[in-house]
Protein backbone atom coordinates (compact mmCIF):
# COMPACT_ATOMS: atom_id res chain seq x y z
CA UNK A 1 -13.02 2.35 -4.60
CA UNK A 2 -15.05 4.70 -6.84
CA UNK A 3 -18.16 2.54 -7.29
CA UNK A 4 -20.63 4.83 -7.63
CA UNK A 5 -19.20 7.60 -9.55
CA UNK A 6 -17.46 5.00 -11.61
CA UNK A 7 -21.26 3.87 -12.22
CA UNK A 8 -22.15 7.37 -13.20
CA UNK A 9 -19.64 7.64 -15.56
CA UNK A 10 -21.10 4.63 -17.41
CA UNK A 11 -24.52 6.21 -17.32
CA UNK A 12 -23.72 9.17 -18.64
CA UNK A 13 -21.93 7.51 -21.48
CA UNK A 14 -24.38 4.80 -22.04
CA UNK A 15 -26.90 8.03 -22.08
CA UNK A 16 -24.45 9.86 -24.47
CA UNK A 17 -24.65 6.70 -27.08
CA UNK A 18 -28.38 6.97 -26.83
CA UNK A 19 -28.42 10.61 -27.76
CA UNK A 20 -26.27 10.41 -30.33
CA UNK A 21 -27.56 7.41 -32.23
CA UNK A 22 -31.52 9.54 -32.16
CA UNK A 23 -29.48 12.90 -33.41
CA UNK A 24 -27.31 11.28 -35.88
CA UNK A 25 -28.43 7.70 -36.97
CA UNK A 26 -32.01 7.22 -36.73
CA UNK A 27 -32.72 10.84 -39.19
CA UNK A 28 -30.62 8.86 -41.65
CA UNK A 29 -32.94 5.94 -41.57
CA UNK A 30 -36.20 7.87 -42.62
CA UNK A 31 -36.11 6.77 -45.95
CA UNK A 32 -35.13 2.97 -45.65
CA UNK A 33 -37.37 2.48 -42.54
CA UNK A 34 -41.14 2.52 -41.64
CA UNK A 35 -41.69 6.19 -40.16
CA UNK A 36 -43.84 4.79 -37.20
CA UNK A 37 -40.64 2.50 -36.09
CA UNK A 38 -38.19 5.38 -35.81
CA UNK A 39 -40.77 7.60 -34.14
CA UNK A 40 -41.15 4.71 -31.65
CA UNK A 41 -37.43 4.42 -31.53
CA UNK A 42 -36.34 7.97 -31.49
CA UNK A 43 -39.19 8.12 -28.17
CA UNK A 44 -37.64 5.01 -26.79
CA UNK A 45 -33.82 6.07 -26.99
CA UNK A 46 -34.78 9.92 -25.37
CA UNK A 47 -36.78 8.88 -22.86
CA UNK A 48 -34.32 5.96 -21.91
CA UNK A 49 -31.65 8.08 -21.58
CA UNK A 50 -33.66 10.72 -19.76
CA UNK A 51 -34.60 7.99 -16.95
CA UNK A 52 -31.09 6.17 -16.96
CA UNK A 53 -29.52 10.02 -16.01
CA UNK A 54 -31.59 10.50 -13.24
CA UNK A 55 -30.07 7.23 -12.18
CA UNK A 56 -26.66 8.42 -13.22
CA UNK A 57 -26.88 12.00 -11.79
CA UNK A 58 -27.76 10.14 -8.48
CA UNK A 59 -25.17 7.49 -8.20
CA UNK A 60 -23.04 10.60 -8.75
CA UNK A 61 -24.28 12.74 -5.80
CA UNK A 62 -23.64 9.35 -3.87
CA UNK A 63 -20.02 9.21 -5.05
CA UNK A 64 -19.26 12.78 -3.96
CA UNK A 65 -17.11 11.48 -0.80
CA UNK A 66 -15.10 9.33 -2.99
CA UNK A 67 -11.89 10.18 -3.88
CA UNK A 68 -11.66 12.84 -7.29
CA UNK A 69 -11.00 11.29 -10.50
CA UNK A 70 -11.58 12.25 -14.16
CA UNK A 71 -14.45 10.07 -14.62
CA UNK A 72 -16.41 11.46 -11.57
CA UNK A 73 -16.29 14.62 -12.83
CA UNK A 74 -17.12 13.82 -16.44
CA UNK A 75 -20.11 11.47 -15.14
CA UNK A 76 -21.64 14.03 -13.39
CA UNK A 77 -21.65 16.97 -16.18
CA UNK A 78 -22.83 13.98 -18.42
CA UNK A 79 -25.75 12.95 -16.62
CA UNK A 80 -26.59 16.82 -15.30
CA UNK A 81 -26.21 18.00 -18.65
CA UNK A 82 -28.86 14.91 -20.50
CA UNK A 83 -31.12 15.90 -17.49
CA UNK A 84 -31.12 19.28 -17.64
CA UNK A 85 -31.91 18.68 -21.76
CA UNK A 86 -34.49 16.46 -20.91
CA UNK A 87 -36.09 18.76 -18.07
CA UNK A 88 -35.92 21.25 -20.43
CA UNK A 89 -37.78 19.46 -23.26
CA UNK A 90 -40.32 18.50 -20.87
CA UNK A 91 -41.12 21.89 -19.40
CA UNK A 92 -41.57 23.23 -22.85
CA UNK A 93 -43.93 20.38 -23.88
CA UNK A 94 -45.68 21.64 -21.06
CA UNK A 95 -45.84 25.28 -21.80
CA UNK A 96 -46.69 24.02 -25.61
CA UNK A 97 -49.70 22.47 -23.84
CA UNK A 98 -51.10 25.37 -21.74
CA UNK A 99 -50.42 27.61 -24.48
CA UNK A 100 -52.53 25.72 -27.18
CA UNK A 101 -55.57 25.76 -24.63
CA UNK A 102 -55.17 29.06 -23.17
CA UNK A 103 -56.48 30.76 -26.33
């Protein structure tokens, strides 16, 4: 049984969703809802789906004795991919950071 790449797989879709909604749904919204909400919400949805990969991209290093499907594969480049984004964004906050007080 596949459990925990199976698991992944789920992550990295339920992660997917999130990132999708904040890159297509929530700019939509700007004009119908208060600006502090979505800013709340857009936070919320990347930094849940930044957490719930690390959790994904684990269960999937745990399912690499299991037997080689479709979804194990997928599930890991999902969740390697969102946290590789969200290492990414992070990193560059933090340059952004030591940049502004360097000078």
């Amino acid at each position: 049984m596949n459990n925990n790449s199976h698991k992944g797989f789920k992550i990295g879709l339920i992660c997917l969703s999130f990132l999708m909604i904040q890159f297509f749904i929530i700019p939509s919204l700007y004009s119908k809802i208060s600006e502090s909400i979505l800013d709340f919400l857009s936070g919320f949805l990347i930094l849940s789906a930044g957490i719930l990969s690390i959790y994904g991209i684990t269960k999937s290093i745990k399912g690499i004795k299991e037997p080689y499907t479709n979804r194990k594969t997928i599930g890991f480049l999902l969740n390697a991919g969102i946290l590789l984004f969200f290492a990414y964004a992070i990193i560059m906050n933090i340059l952004d950071v030591l940049k502004l007080f360097s000078d």
